[in-house]
Every structure is written in structure tokens, then in C-alpha cells.
PDB file of N, CA and C in Angstrom:
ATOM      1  N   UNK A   1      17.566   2.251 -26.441  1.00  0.00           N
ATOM      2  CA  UNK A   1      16.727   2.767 -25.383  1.00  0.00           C
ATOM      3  C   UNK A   1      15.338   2.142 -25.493  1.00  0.00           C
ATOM      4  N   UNK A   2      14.578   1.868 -24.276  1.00  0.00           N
ATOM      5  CA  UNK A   2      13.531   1.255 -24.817  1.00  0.00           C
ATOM      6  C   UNK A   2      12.084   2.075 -24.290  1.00  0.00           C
ATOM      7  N   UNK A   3      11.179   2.038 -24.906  1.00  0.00           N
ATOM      8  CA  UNK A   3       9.991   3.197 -25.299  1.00  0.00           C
ATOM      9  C   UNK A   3       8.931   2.718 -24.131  1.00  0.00           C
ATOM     10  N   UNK A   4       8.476   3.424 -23.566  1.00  0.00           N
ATOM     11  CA  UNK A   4       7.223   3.260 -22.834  1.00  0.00           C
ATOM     12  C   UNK A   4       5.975   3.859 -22.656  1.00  0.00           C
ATOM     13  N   UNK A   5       4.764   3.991 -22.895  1.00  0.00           N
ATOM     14  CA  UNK A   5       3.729   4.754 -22.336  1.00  0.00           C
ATOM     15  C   UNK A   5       2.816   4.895 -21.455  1.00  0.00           C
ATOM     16  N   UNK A   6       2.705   5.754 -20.219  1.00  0.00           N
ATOM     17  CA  UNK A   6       1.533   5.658 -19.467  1.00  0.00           C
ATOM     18  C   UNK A   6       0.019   6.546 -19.564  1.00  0.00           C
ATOM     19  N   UNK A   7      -0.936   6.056 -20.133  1.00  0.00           N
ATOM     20  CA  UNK A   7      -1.680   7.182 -20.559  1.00  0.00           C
ATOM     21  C   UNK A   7      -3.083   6.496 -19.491  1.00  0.00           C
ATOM     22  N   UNK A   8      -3.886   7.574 -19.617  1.00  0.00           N
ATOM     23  CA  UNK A   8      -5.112   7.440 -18.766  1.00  0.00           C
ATOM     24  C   UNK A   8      -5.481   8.696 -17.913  1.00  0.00           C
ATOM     25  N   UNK A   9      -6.211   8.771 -17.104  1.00  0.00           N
ATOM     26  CA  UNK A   9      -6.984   9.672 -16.598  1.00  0.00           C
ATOM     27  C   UNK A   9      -6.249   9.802 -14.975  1.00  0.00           C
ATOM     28  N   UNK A  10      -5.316   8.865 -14.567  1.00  0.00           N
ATOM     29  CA  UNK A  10      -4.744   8.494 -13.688  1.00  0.00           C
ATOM     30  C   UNK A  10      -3.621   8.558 -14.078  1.00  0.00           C
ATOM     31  N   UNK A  11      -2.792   8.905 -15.002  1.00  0.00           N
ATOM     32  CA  UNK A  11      -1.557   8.921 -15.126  1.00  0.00           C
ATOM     33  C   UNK A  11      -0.350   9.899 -14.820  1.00  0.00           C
ATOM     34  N   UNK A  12      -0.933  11.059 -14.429  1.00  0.00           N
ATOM     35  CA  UNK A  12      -0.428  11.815 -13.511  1.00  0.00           C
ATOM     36  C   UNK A  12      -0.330  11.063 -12.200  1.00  0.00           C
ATOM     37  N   UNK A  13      -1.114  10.710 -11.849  1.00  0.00           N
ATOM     38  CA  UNK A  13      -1.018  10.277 -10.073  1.00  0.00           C
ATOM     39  C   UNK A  13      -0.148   9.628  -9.777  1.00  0.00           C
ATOM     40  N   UNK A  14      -0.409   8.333 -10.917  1.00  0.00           N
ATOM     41  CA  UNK A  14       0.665   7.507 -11.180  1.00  0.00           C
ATOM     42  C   UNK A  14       1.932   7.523 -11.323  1.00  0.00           C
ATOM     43  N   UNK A  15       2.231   8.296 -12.434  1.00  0.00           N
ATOM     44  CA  UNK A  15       3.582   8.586 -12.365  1.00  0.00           C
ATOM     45  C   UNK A  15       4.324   8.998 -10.891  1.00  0.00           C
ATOM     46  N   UNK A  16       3.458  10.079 -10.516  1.00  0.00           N
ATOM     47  CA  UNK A  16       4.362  10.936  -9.390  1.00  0.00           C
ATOM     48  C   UNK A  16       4.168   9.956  -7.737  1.00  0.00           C
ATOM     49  N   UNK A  17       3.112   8.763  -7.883  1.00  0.00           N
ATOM     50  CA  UNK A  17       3.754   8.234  -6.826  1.00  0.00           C
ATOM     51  C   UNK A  17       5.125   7.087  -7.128  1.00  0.00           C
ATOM     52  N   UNK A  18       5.098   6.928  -8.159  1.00  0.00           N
ATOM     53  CA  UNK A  18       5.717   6.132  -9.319  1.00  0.00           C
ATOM     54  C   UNK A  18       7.711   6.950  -8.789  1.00  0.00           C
ATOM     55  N   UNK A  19       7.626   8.017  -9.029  1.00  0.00           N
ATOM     56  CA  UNK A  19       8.915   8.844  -9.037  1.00  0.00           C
ATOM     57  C   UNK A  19       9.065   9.412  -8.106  1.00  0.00           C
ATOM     58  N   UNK A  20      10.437  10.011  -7.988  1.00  0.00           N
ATOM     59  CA  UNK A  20      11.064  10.376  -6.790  1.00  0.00           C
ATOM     60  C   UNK A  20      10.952  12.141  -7.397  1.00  0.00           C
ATOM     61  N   UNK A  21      10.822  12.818  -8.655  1.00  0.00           N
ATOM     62  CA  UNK A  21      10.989  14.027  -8.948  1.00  0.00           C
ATOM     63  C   UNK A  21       9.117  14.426  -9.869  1.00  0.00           C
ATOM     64  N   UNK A  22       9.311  15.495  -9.284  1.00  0.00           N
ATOM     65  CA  UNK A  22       7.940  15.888  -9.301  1.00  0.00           C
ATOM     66  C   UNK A  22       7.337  15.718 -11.190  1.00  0.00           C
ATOM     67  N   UNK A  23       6.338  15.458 -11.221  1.00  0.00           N
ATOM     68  CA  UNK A  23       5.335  14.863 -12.628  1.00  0.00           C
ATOM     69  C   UNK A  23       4.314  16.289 -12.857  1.00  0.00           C
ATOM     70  N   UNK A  24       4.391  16.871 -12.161  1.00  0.00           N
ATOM     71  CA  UNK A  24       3.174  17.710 -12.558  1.00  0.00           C
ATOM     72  C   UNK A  24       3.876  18.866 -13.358  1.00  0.00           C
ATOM     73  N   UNK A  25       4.037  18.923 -14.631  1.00  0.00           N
ATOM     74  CA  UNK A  25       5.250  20.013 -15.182  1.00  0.00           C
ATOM     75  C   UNK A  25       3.908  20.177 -16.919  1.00  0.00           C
ATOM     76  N   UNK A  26       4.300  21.221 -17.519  1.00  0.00           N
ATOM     77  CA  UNK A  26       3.561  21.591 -18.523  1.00  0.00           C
ATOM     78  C   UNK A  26       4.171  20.576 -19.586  1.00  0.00           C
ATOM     79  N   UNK A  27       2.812  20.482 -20.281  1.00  0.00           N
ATOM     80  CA  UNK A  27       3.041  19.220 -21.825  1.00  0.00           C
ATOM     81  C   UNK A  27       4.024  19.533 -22.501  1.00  0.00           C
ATOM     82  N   UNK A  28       5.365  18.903 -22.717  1.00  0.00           N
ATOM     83  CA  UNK A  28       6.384  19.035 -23.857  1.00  0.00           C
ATOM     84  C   UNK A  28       7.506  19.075 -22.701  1.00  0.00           C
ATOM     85  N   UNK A  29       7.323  18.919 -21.536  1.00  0.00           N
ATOM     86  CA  UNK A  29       8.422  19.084 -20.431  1.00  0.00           C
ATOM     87  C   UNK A  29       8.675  17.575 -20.565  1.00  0.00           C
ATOM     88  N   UNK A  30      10.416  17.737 -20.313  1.00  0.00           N
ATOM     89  CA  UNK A  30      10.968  16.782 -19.738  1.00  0.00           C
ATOM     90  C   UNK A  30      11.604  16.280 -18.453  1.00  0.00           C
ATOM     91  N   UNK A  31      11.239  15.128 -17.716  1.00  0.00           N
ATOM     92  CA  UNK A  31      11.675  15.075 -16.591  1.00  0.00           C
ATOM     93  C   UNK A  31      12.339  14.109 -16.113  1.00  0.00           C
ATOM     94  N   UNK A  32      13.765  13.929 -15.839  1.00  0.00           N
ATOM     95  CA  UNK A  32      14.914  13.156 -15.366  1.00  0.00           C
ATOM     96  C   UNK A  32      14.653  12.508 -13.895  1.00  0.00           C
ATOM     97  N   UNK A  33      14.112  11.520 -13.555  1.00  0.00           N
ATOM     98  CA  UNK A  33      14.157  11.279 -12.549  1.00  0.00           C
ATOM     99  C   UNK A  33      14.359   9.526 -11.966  1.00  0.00           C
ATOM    100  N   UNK A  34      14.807   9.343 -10.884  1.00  0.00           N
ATOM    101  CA  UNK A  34      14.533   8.105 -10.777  1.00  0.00           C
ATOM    102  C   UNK A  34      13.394   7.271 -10.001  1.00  0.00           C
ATOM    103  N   UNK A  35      13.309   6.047 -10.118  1.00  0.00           N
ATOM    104  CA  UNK A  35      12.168   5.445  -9.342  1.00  0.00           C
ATOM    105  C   UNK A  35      12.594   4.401  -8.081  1.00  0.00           C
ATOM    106  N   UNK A  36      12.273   4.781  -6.874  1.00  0.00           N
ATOM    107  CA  UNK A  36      12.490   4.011  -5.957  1.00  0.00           C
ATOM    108  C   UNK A  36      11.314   3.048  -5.586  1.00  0.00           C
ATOM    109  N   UNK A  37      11.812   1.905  -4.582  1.00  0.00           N
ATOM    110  CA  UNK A  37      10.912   1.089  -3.807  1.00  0.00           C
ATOM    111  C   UNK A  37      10.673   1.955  -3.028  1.00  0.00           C
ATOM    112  N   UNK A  38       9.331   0.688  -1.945  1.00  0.00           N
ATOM    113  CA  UNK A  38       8.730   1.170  -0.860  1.00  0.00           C
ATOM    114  C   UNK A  38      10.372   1.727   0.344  1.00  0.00           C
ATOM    115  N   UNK A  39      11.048   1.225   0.104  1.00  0.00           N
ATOM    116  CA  UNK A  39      11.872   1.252   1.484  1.00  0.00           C
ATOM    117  C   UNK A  39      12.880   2.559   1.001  1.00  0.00           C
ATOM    118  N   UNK A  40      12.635   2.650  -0.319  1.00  0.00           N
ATOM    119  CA  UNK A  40      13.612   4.080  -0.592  1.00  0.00           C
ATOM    120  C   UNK A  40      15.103   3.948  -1.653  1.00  0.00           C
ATOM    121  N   UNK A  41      15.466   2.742  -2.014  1.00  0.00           N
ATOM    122  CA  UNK A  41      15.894   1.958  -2.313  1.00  0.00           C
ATOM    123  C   UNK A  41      16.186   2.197  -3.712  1.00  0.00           C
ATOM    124  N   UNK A  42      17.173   2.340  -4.925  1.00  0.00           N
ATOM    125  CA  UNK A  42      17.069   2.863  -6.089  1.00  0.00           C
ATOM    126  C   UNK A  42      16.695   1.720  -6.999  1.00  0.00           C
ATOM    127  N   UNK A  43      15.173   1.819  -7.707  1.00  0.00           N
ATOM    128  CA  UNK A  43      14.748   0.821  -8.537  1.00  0.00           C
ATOM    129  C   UNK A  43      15.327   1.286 -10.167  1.00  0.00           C
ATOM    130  N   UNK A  44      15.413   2.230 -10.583  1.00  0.00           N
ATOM    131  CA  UNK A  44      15.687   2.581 -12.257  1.00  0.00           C
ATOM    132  C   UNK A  44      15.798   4.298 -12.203  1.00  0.00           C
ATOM    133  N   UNK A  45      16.732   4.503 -13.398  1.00  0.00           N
ATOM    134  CA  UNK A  45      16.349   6.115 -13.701  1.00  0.00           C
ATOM    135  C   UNK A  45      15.837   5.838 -14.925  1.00  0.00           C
ATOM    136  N   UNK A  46      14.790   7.214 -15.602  1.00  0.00           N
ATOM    137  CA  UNK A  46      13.991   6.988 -16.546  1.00  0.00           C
ATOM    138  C   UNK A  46      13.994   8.779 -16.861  1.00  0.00           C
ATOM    139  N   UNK A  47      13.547   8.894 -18.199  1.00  0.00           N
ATOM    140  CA  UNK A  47      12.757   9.891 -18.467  1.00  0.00           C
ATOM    141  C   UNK A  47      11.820   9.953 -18.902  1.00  0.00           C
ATOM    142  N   UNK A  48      10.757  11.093 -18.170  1.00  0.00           N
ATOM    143  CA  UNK A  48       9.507  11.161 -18.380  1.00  0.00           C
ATOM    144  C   UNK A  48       9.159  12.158 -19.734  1.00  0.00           C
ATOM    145  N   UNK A  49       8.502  12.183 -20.414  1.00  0.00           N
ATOM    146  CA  UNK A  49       8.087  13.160 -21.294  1.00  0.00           C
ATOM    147  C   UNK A  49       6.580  13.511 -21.038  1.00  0.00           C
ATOM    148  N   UNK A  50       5.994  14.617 -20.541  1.00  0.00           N
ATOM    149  CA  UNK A  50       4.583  14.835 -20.984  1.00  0.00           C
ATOM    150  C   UNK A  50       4.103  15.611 -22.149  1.00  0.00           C
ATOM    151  N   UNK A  51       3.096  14.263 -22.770  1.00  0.00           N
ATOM    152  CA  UNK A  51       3.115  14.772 -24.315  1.00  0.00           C
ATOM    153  C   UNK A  51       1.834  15.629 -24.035  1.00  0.00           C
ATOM    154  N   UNK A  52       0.394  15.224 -23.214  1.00  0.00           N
ATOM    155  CA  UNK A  52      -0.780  15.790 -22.941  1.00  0.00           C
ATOM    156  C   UNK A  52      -0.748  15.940 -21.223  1.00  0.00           C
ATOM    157  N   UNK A  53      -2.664  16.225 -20.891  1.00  0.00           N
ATOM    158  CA  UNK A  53      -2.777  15.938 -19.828  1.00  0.00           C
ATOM    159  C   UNK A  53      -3.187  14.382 -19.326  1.00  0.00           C
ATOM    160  N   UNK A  54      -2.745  13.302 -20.395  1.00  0.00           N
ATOM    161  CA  UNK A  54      -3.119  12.045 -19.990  1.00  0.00           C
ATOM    162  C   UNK A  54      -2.221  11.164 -20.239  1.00  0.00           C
ATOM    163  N   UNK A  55      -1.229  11.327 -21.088  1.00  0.00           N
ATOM    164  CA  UNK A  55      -0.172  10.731 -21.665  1.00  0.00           C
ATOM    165  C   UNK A  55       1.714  11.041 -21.505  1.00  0.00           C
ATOM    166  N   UNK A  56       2.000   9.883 -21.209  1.00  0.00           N
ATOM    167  CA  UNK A  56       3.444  10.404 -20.862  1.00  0.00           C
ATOM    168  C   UNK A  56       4.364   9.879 -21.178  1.00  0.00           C
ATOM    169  N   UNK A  57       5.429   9.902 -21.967  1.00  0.00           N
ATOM    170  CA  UNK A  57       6.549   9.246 -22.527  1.00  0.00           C
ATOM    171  C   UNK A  57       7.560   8.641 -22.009  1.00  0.00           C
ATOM    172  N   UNK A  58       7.846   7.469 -21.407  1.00  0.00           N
ATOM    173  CA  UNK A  58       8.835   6.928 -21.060  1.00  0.00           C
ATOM    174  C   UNK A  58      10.471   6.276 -21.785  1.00  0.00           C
ATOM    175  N   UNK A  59      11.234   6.972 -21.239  1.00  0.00           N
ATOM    176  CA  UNK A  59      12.475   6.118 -22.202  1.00  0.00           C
ATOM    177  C   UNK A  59      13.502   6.279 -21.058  1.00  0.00           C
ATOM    178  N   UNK A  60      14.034   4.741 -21.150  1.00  0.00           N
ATOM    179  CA  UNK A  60      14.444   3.736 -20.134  1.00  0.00           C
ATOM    180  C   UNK A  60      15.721   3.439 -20.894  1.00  0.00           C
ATOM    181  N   UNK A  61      16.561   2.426 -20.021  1.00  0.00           N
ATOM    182  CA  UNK A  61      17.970   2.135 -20.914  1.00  0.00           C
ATOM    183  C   UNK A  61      17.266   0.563 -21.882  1.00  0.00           C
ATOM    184  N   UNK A  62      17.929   0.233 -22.852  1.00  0.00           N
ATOM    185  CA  UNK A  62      17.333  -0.583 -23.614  1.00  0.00           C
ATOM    186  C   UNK A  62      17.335  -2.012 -22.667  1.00  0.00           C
ATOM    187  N   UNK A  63      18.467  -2.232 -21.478  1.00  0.00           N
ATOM    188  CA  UNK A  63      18.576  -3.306 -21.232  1.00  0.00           C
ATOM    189  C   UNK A  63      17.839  -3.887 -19.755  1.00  0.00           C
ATOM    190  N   UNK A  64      17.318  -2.392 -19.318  1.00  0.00           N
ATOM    191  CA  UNK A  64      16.221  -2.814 -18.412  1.00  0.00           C
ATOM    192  C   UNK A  64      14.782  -2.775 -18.826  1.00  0.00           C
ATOM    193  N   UNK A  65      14.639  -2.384 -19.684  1.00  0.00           N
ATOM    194  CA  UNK A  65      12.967  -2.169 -20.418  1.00  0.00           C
ATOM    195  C   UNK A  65      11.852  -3.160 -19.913  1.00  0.00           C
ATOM    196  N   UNK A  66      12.281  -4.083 -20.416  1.00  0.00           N
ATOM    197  CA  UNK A  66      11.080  -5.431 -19.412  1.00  0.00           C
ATOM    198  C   UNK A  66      11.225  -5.323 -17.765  1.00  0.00           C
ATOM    199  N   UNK A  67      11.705  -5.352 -17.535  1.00  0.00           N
ATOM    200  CA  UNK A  67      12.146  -5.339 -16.160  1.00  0.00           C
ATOM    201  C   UNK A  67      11.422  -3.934 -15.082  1.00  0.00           C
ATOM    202  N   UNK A  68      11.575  -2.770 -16.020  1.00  0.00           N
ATOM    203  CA  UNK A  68      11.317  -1.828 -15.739  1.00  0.00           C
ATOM    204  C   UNK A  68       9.845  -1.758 -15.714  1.00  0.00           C
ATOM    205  N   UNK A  69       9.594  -2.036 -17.283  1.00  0.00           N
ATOM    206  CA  UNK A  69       7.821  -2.354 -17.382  1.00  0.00           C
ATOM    207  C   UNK A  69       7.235  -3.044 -16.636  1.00  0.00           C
ATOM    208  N   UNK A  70       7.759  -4.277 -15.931  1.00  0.00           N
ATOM    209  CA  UNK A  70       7.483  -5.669 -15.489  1.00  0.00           C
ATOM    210  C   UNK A  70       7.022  -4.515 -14.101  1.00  0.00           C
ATOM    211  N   UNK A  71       8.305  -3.594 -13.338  1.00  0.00           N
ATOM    212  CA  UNK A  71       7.998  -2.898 -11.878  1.00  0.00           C
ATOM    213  C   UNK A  71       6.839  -1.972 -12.158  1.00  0.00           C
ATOM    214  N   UNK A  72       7.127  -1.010 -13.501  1.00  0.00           N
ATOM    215  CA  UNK A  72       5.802  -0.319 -13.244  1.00  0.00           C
ATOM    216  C   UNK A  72       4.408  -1.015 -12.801  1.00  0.00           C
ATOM    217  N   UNK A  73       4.133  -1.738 -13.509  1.00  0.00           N
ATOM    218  CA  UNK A  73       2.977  -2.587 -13.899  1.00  0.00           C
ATOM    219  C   UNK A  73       2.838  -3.192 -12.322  1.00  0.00           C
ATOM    220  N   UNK A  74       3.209  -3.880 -11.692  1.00  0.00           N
ATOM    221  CA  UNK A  74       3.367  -4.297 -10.653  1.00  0.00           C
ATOM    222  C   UNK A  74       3.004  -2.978  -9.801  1.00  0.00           C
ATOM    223  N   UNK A  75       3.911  -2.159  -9.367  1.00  0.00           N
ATOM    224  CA  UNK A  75       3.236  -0.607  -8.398  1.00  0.00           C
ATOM    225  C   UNK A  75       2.084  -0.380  -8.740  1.00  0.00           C
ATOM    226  N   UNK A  76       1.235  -0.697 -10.030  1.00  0.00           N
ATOM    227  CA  UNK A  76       0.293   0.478 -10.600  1.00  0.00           C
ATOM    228  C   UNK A  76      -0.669  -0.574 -10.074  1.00  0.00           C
ATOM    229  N   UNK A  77      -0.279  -2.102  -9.752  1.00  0.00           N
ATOM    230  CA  UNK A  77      -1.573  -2.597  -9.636  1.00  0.00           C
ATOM    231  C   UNK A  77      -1.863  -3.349  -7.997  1.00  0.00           C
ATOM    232  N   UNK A  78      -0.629  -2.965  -7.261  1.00  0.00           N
ATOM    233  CA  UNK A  78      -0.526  -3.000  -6.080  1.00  0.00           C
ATOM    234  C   UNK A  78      -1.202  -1.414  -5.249  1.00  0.00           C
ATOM    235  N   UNK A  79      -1.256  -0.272  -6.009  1.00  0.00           N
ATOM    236  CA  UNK A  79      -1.640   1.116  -5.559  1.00  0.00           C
ATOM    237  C   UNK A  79      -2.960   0.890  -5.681  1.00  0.00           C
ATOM    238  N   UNK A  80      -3.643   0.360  -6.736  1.00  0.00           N
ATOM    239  CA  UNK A  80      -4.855   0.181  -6.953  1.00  0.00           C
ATOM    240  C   UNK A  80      -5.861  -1.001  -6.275  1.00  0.00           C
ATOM    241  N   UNK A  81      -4.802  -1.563  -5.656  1.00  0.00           N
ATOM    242  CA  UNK A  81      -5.545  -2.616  -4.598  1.00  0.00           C
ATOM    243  C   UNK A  81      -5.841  -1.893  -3.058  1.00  0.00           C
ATOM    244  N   UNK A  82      -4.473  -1.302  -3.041  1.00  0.00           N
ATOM    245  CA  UNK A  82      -4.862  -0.327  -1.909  1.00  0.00           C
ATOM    246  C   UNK A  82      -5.509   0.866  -2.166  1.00  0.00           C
ATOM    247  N   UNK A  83      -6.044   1.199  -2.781  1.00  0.00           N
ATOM    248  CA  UNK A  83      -7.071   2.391  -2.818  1.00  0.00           C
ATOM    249  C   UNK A  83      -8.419   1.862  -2.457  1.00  0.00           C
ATOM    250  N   UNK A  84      -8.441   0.572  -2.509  1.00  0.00           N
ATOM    251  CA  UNK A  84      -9.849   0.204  -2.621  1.00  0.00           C
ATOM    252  C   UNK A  84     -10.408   0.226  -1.445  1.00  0.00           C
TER     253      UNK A  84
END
């Protein structure tokens, strides 16, 4: 399985435009959900872990991990172009 983290002050937001199942759940919750494209489209399932209010645990299947990281990373910095 392969390990991921999203932490920051934005990482709530993130996540939940990020996922299709709701992110806002109390620290130590786990959450099963998957991640779609813009068009709706099934990109990965993942689980979320929230360890705080800034930090969140990702674990992915081992054989999409880059791939997966490669999409987050990509949404997080395409959302942030459009906010501007």
C-alpha cells in the first residue's frame, strides 16, 4: 500500500474538493472514498485518515501511488490557480 500526506492550513478544503465523500469528520476518523475528475469520471479509491485539524493520512493501493500523487498534486495546483 503506498503512504501519503496532506497537511497544511488548507488541507481540509483540499481534500474535500479532492473527494467524492465528505472530509470534514473528527481526528482519528476514517474515510473510504473515491476521487473523481472534473467530468465525474472514476480517478482512484483511497483512504483518508484524519490524524489533526491540518493533517491527513492517505493510503492508496501500492501500484498506483505515483500516479495517484502525480493527480493529487496536479488538482491542488490547478485549484490554486483558479482561486486567484
Amino acid at each position: 500500500m503506498g503512504n501519503l500526506l496532506v497537511r497544511g492550513k488548507d488541507a481540509q478544503s483540499v481534500l474535500q474538493y479532492l473527494c467524492t465523500n465528505d472530509m470534514v469528520v473528527e481526528n482519528g476518523r476514517v474515510v473510504y472514498t473515491p476521487m473523481t475528475n472534473k467530468r465525474g469520471g472514476f480517478e482512484t479509491d483511497i483512504t483518508v485518515t484524519r490524524l489533526d485539524d491540518e493533517t491527513f493520512f492517505i493510503v492508496t493501493a501500492a501500484g498506483t501511488t505515483i500516479r495517484d500523487l502525480d493527480y493529487i498534486k496536479r488538482r491542488i495546483c490547478k485549484r490554486g490557480k483558479n482561486r486567484a
